[in-house]
N, C-alpha and C. Protein backbone atom coordinates (compact mmCIF):
# COMPACT_ATOMS: atom_id res chain seq x y z
N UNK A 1 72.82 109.65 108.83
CA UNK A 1 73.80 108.67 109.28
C UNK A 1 73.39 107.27 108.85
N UNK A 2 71.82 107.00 108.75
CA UNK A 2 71.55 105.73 108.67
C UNK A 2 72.01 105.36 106.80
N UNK A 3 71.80 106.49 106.37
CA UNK A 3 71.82 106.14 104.62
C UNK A 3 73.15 106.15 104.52
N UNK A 4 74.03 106.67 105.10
CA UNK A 4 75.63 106.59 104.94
C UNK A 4 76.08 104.97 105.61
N UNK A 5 75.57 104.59 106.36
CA UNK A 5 76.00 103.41 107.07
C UNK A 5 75.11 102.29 105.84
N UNK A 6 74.26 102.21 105.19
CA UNK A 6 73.45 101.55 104.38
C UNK A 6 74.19 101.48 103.43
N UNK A 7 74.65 103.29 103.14
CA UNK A 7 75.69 102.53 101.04
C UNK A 7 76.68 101.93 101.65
N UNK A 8 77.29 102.15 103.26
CA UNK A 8 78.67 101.52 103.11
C UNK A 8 78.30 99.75 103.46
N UNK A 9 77.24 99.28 103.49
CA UNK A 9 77.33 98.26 103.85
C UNK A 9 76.82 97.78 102.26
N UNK A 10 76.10 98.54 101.33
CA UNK A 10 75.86 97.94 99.82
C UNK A 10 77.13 98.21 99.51
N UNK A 11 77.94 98.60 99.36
CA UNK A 11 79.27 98.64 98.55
C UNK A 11 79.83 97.62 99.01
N UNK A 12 80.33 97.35 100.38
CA UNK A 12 81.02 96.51 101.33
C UNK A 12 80.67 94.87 100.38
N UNK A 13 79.00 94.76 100.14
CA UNK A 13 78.26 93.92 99.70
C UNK A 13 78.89 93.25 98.26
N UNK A 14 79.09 94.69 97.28
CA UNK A 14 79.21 95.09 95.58
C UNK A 14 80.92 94.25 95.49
N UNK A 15 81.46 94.46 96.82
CA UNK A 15 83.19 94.54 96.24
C UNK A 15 83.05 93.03 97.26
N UNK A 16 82.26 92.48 97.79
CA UNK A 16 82.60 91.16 98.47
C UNK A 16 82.36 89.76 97.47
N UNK A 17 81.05 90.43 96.32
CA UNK A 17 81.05 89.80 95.64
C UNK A 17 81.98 89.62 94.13
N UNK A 18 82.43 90.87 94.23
CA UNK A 18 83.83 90.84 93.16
C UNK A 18 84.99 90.06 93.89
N UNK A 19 85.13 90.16 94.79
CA UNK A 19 86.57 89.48 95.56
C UNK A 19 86.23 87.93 95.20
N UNK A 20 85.00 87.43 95.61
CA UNK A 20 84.56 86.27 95.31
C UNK A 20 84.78 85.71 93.55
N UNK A 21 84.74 86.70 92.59
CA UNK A 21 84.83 86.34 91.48
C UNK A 21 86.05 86.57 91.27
N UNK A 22 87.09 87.45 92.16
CA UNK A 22 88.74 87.32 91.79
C UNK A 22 89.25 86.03 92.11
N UNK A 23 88.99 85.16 92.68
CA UNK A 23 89.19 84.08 93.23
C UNK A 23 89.22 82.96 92.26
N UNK A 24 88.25 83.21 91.17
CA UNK A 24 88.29 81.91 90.19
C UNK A 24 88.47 82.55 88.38
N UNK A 25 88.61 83.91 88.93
CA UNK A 25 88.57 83.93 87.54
C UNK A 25 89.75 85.54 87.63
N UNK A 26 90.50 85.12 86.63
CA UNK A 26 92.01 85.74 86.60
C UNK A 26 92.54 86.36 85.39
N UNK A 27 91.84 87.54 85.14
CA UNK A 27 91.68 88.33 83.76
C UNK A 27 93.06 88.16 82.95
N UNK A 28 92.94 87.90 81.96
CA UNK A 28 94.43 87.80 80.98
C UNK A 28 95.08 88.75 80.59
N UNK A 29 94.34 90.09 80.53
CA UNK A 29 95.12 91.25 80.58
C UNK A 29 94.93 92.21 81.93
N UNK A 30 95.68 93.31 82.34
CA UNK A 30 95.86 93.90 83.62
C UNK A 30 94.51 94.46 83.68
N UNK A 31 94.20 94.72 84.80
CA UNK A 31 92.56 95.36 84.84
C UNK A 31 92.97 97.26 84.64
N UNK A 32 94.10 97.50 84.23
CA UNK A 32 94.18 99.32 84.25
C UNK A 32 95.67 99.33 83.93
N UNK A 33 95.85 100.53 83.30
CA UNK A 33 96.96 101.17 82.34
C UNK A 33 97.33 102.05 83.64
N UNK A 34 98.78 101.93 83.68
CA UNK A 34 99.67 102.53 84.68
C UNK A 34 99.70 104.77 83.94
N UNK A 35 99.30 105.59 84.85
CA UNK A 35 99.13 106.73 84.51
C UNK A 35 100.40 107.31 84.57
N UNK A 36 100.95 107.65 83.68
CA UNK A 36 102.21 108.81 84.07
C UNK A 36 102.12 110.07 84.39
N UNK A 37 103.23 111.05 85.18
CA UNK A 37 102.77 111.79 85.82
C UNK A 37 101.96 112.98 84.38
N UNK A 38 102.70 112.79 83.23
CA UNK A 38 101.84 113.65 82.14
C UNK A 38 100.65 112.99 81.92
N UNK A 39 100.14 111.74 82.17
CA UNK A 39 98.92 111.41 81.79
C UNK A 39 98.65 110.97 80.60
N UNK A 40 100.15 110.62 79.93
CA UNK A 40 100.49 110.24 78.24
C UNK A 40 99.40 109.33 77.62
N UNK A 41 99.24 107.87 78.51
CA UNK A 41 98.45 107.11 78.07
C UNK A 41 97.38 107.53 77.46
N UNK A 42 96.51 108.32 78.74
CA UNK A 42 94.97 109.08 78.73
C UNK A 42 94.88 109.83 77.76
N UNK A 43 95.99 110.64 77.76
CA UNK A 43 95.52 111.67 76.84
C UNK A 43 95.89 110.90 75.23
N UNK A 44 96.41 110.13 75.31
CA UNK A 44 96.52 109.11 73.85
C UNK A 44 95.12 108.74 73.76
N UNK A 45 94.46 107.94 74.35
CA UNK A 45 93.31 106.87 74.37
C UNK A 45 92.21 108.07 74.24
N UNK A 46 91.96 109.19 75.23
CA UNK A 46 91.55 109.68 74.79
C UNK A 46 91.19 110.98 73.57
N UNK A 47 92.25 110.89 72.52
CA UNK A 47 92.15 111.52 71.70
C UNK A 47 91.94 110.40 70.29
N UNK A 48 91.90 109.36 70.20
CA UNK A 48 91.87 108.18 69.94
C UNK A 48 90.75 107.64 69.83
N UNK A 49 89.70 108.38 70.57
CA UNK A 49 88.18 108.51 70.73
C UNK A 49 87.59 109.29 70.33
N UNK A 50 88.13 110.08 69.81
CA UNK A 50 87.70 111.77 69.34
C UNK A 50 86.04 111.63 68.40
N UNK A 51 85.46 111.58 68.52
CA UNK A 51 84.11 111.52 67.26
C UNK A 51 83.18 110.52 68.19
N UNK A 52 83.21 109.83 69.75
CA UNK A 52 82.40 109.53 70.13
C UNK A 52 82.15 110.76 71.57
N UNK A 53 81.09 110.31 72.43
CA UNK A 53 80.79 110.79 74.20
C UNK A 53 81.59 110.47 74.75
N UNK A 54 82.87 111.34 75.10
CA UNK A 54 83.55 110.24 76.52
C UNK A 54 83.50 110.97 77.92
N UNK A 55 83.57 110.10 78.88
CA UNK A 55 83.16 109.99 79.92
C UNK A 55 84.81 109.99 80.66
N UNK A 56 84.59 110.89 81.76
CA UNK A 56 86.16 110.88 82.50
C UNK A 56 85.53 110.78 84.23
N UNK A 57 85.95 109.97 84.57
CA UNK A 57 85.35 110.05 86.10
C UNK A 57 87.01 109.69 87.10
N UNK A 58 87.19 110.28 88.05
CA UNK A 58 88.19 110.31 88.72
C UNK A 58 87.78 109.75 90.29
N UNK A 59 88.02 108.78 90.91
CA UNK A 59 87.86 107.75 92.36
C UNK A 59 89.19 107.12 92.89
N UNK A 60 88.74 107.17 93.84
CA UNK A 60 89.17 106.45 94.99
C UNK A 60 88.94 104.96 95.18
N UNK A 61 89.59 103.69 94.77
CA UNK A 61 88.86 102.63 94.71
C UNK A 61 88.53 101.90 95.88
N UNK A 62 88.94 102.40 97.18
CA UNK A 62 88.60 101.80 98.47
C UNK A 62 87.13 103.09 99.17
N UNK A 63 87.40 104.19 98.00
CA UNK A 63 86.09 105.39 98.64
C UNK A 63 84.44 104.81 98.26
N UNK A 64 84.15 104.56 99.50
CA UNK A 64 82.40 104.25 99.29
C UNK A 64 81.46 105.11 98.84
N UNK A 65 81.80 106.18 98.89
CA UNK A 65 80.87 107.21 98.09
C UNK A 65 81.51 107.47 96.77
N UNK A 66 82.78 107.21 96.32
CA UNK A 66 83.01 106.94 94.47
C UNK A 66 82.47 105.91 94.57
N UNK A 67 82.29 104.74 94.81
CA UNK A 67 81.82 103.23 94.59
C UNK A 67 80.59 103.30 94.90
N UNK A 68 79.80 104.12 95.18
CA UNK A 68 78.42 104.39 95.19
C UNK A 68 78.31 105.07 93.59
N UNK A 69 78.95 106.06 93.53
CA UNK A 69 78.70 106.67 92.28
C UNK A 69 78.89 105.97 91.00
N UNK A 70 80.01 104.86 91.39
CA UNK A 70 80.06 103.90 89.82
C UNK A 70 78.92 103.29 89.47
N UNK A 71 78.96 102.25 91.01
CA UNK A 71 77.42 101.45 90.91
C UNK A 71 75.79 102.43 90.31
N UNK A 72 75.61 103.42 90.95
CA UNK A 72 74.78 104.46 90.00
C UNK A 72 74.84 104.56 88.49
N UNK A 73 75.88 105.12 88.41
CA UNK A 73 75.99 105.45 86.98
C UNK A 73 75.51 104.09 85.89
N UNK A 74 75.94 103.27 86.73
CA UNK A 74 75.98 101.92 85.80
C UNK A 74 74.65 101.66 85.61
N UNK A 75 73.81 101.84 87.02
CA UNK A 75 72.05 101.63 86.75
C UNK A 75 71.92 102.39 86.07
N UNK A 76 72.03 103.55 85.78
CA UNK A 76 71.42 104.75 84.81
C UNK A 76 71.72 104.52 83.78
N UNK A 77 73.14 104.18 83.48
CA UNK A 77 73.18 104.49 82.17
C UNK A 77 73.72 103.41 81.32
N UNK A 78 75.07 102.57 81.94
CA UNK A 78 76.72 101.88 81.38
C UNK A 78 75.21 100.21 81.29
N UNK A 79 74.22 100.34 82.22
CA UNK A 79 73.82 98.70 82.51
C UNK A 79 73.12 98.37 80.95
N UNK A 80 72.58 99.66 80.12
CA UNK A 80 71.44 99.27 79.21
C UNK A 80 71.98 99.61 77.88
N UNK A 81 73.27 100.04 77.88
CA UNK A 81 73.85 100.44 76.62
C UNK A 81 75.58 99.50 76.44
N UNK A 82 75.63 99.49 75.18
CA UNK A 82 77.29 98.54 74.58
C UNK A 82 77.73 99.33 73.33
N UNK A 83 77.40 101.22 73.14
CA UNK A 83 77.51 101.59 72.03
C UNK A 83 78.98 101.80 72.35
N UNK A 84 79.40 101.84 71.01
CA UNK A 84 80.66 102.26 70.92
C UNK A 84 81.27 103.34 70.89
N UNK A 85 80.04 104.39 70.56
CA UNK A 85 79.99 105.73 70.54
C UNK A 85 79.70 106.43 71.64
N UNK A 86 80.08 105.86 72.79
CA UNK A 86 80.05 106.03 74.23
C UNK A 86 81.67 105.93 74.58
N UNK A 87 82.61 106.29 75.13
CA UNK A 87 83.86 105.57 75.77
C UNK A 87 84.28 106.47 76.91
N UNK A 88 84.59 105.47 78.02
CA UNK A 88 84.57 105.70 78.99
C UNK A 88 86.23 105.35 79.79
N UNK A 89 86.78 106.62 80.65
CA UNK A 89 88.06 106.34 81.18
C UNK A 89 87.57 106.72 82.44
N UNK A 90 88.84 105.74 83.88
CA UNK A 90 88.29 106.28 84.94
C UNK A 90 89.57 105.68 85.55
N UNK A 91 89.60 107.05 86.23
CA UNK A 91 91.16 107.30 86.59
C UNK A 91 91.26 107.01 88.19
N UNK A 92 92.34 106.10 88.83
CA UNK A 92 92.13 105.85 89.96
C UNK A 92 93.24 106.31 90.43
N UNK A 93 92.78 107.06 92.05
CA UNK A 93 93.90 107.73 92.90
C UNK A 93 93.94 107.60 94.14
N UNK A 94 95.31 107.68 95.05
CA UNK A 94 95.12 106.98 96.56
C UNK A 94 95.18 107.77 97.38
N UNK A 95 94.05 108.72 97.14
CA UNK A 95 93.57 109.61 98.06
C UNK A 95 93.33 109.10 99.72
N UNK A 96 92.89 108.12 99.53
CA UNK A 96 92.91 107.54 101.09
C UNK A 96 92.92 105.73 101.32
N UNK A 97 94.21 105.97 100.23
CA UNK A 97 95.04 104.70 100.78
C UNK A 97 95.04 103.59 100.13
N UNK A 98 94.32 104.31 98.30
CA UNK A 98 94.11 102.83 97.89
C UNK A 98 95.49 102.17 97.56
N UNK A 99 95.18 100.97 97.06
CA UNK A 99 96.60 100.39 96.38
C UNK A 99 95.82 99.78 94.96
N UNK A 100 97.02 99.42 93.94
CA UNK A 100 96.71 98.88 92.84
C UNK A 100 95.73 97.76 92.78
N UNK A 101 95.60 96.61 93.77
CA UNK A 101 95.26 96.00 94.17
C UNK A 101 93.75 95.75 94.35
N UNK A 102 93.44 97.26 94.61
CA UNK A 102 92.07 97.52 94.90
C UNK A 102 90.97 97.87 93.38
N UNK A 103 92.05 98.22 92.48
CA UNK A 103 91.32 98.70 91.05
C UNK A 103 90.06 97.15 90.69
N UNK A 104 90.91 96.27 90.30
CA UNK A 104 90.39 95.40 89.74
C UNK A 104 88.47 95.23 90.47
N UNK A 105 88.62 94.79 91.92
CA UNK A 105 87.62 95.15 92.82
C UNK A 105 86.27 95.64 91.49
N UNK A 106 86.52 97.31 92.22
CA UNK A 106 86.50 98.51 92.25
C UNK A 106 85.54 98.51 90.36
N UNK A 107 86.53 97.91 89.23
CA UNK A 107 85.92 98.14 88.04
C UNK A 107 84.97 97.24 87.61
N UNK A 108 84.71 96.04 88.52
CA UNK A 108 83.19 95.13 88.42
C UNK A 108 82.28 96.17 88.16
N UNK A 109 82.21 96.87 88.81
CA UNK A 109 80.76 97.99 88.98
C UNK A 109 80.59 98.31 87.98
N UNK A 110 81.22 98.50 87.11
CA UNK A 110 81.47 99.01 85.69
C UNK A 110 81.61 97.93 83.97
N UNK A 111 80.97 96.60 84.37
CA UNK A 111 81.11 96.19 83.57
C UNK A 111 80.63 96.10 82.22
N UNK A 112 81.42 97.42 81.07
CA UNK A 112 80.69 96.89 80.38
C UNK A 112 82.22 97.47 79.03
N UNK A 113 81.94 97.04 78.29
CA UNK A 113 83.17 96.54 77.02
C UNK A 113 84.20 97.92 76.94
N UNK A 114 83.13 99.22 77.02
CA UNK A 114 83.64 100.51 76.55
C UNK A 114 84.37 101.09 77.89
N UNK A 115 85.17 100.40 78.71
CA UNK A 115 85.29 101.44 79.84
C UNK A 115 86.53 100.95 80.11
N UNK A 116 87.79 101.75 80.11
CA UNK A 116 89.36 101.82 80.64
C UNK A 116 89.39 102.54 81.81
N UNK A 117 90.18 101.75 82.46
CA UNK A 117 91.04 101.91 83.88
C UNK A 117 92.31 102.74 83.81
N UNK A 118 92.66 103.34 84.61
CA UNK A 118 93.88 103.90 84.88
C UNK A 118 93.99 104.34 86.04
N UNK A 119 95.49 103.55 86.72
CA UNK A 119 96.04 104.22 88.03
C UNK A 119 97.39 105.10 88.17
N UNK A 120 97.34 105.99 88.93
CA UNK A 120 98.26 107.58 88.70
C UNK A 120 98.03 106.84 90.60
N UNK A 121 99.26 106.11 90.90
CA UNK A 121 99.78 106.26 91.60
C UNK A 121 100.15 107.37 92.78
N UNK A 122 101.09 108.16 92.10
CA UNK A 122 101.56 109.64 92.93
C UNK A 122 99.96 110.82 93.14
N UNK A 123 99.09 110.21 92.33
CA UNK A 123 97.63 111.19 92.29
C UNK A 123 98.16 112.70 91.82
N UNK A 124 98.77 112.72 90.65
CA UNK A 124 99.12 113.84 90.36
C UNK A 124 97.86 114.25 89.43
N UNK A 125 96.90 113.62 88.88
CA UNK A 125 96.63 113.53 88.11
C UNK A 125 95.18 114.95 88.45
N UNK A 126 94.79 114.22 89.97
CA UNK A 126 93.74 114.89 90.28
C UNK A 126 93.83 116.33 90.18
N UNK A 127 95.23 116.94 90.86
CA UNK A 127 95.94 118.31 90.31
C UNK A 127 95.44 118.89 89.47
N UNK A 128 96.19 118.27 88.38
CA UNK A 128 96.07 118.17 87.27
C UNK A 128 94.96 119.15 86.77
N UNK A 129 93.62 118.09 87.14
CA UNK A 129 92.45 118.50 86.30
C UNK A 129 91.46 119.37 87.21
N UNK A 130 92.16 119.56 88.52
CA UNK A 130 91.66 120.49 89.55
C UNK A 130 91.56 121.90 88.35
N UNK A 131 92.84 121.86 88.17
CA UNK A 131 93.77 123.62 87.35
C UNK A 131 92.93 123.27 86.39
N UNK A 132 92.84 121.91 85.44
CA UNK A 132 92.11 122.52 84.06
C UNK A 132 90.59 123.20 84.38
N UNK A 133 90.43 122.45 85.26
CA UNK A 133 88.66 122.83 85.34
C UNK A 133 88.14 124.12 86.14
N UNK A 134 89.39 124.15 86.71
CA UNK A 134 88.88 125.74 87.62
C UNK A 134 87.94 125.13 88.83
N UNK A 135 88.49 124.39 89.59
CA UNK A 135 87.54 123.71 90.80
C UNK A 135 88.08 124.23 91.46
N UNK A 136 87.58 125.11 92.38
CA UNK A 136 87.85 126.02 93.43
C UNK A 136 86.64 126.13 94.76
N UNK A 137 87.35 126.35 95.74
CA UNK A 137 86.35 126.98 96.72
C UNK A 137 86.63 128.14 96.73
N UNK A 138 86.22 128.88 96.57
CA UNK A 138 86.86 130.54 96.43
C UNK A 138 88.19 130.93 95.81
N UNK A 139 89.15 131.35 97.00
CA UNK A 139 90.36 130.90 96.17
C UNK A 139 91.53 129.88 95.98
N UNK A 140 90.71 128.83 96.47
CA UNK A 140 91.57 127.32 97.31
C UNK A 140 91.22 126.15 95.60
N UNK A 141 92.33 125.70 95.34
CA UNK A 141 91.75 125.12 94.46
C UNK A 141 91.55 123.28 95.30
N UNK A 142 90.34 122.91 94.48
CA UNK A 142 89.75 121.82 95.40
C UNK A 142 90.28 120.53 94.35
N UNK A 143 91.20 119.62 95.48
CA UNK A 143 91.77 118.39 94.50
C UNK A 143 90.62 117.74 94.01
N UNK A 144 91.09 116.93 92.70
CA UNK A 144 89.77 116.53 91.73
C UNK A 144 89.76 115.17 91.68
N UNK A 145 89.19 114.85 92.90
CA UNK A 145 88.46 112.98 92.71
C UNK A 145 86.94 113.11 93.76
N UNK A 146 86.26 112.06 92.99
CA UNK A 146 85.58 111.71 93.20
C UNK A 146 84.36 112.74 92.41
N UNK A 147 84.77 112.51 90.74
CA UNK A 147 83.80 113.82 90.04
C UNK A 147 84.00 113.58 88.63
N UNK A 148 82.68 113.24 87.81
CA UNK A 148 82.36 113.03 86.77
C UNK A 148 82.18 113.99 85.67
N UNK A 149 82.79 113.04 84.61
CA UNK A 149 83.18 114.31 83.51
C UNK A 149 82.40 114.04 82.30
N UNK A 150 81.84 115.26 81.27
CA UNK A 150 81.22 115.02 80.29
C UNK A 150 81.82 115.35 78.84
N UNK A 151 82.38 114.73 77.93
CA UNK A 151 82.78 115.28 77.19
C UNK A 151 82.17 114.89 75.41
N UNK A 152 82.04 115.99 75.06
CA UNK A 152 81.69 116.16 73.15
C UNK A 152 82.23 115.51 72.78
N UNK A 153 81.78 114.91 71.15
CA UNK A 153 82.62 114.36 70.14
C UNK A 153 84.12 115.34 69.50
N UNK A 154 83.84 116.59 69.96
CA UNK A 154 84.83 117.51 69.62
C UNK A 154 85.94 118.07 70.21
N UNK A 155 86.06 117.40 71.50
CA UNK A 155 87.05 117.65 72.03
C UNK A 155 88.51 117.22 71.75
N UNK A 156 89.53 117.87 71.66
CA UNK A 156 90.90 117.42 71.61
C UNK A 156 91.33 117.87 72.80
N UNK A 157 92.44 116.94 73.77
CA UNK A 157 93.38 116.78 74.45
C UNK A 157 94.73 117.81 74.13
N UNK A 158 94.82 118.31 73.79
CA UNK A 158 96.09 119.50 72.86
C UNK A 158 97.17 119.45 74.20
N UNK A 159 96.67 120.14 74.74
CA UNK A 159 97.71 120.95 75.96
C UNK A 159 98.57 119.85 77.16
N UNK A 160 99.21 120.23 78.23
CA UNK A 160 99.72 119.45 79.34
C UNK A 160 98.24 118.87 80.34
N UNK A 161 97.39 120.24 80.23
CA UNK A 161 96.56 119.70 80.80
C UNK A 161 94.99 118.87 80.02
N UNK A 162 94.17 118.28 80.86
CA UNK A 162 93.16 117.83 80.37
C UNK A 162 92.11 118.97 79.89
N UNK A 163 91.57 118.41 78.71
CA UNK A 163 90.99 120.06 78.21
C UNK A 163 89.62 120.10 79.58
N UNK A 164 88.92 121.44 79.38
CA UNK A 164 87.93 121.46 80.13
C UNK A 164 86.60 120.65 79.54
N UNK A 165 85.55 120.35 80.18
CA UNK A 165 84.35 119.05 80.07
C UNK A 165 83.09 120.20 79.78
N UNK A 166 82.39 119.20 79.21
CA UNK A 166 81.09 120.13 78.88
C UNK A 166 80.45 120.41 79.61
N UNK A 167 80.54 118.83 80.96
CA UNK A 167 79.62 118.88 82.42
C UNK A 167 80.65 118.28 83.52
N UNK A 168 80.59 119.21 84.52
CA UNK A 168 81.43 118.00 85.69
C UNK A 168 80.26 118.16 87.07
N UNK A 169 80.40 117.26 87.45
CA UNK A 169 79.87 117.00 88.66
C UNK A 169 80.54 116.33 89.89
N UNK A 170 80.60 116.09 90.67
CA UNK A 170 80.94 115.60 91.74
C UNK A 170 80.35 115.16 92.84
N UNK A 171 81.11 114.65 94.05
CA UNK A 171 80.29 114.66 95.61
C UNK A 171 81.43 114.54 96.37
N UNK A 172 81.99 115.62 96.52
CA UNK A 172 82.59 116.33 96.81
C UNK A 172 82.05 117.10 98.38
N UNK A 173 81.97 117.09 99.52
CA UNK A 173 81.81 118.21 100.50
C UNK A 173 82.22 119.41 100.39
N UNK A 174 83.45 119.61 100.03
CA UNK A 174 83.95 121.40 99.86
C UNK A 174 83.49 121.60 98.69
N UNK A 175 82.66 121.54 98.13
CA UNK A 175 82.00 121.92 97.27
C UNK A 175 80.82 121.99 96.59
N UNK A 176 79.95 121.66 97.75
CA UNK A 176 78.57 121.78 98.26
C UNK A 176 78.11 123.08 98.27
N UNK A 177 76.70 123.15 97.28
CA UNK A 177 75.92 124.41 96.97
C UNK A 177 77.22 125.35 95.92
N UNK A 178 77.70 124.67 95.27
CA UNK A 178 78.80 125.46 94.19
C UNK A 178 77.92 125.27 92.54
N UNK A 179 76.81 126.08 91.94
CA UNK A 179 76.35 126.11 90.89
C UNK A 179 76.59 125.82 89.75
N UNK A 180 77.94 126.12 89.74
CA UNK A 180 79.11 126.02 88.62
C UNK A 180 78.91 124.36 88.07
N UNK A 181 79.51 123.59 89.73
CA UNK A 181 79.88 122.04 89.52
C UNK A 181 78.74 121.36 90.54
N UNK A 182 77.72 121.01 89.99
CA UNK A 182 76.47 120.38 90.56
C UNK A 182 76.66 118.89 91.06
N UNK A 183 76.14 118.58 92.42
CA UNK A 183 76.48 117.57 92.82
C UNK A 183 75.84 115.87 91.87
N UNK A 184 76.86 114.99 92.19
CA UNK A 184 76.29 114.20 91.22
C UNK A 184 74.98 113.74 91.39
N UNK A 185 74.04 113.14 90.03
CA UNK A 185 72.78 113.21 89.93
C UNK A 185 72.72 112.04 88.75
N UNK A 186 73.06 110.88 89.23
CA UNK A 186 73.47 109.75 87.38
C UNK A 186 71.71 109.77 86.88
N UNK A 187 71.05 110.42 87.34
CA UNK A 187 69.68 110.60 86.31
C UNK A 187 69.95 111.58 85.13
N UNK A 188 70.14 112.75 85.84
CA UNK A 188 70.58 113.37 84.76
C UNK A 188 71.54 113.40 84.26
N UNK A 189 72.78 113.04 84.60
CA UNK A 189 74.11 112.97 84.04
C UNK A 189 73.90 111.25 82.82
N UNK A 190 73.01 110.77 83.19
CA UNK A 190 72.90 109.85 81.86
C UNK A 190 71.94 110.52 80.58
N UNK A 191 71.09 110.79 81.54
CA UNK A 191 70.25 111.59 80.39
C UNK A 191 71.43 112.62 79.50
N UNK A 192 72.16 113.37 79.92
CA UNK A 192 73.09 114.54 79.05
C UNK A 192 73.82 113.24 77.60
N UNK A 193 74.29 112.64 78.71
CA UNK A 193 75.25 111.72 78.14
C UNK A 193 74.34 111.23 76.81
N UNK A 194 73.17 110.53 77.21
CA UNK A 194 72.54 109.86 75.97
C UNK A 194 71.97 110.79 74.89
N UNK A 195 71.59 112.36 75.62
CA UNK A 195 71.18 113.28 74.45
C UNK A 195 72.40 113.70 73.20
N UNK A 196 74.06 113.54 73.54
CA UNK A 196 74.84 113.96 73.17
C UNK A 196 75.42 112.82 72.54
N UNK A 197 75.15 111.75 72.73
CA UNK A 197 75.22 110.70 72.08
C UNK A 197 74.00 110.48 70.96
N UNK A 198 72.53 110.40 70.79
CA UNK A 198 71.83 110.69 70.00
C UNK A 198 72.23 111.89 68.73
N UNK A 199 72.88 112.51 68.88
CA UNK A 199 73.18 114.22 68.13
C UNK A 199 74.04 113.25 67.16
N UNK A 200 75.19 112.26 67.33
CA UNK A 200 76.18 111.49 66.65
C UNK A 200 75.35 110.54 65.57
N UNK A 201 76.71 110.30 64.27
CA UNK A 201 75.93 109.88 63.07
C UNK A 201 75.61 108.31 63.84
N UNK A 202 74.42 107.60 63.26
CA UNK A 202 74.40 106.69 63.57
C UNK A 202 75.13 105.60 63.43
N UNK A 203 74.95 104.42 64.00
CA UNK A 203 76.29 103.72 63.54
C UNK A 203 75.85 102.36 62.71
N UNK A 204 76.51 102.08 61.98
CA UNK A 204 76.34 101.39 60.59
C UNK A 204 75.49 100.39 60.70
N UNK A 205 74.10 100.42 60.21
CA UNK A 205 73.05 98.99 60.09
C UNK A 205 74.14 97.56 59.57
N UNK A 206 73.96 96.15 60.60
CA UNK A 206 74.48 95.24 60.18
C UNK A 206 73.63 94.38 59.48
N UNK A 207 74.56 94.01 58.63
CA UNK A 207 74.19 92.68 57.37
C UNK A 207 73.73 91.52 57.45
């Protein structure tokens, strides 16, 4: 109880000091691409990326345990790297109540050049990638936020749905002690990320 009351008061902390920087400074383009219920954008942008690592993570932007997991990821991995051969989408849904409002917040945690926003409103989206991925508790399929995605330089987007990921993880409760989809861990989920990024041609010595 005490470590749950601790991230919610570091997050509380993370998004008080973003509110503070919404205040004077007023981005010139929208902080996130509006999701349709097909997911047209995403699956554009991300096929559009095809030949780098991309990264799909699905939150809640008012959820303190996704906003724990951004802030993580970012120490592990988004804080020490600007490759381009990295790209990163992260899809926001109002699982418990966010509003548009809350994105901007929410993508401080995440600052770094390679990383798009998107909000799916109706949260159809989570559906969605529940069915592609086969996230189940037995035979219940388990809606898909708050769970990080790993994907190859080789993936294509083809179908209605999002193709399946090389790695997903989550933190998730109904899906605790599930082998399949390992709870999140941004030590190793950066480490995958940077080994699969290393495997890619390098990128062009400058002049």
């Amino acid at each position: 109880m005490r470590s749950s009351i601790a991230a919610q008061i570091g997050i509380a902390t993370l998004l008080g000091t973003s509110a503070c920087a919404d205040a004077t400074d007023t981005p010139a383009t929208p902080a996130y691409a509006l999701l349709d219920e097909a997911g047209t954008k995403l699956r554009e942008d991300f096929n559009r990326a095809g030949g780098s690592v991309r990264l799909l993570f699905v939150v809640d932007p008012v959820c303190a345990v996704c906003l724990r997991g951004l802030d993580d990821l970012n120490r592990a991995l988004f804080a020490s790297t600007d490759d381009p051969r990295l790209q990163t989408f992260v899809v926001h849904v109002p699982v418990i109540g966010a509003e548009a409002k809350d994105i901007l917040p929410a993508s401080r945690l995440l600052p770094n050049p390679h990383v798009r926003h998107y909000w799916n409103p109706s949260g159809a989206f989570g559906r969605q990638l529940a069915e592609a991925t086969g996230l189940r508790r037995g035979d219940e399929l388990v809606y898909a936020w708050d769970v990080w995605l790993i994907y190859g330089p080789n993936v294509t987007w083809d179908g209605a749905l999002p193709p399946r990921p090389q790695r997903l993880m989550h933190q998730l409760p109904t899906l605790q002690g599930n082998a399949e989809f390992p709870r999140l861990d941004a030590g190793a989920f950066a480490r995958e990320t940077r080994r699969l990024i290393a495997e890619l041609p390098a990128l062009p010595t400058r002049q």
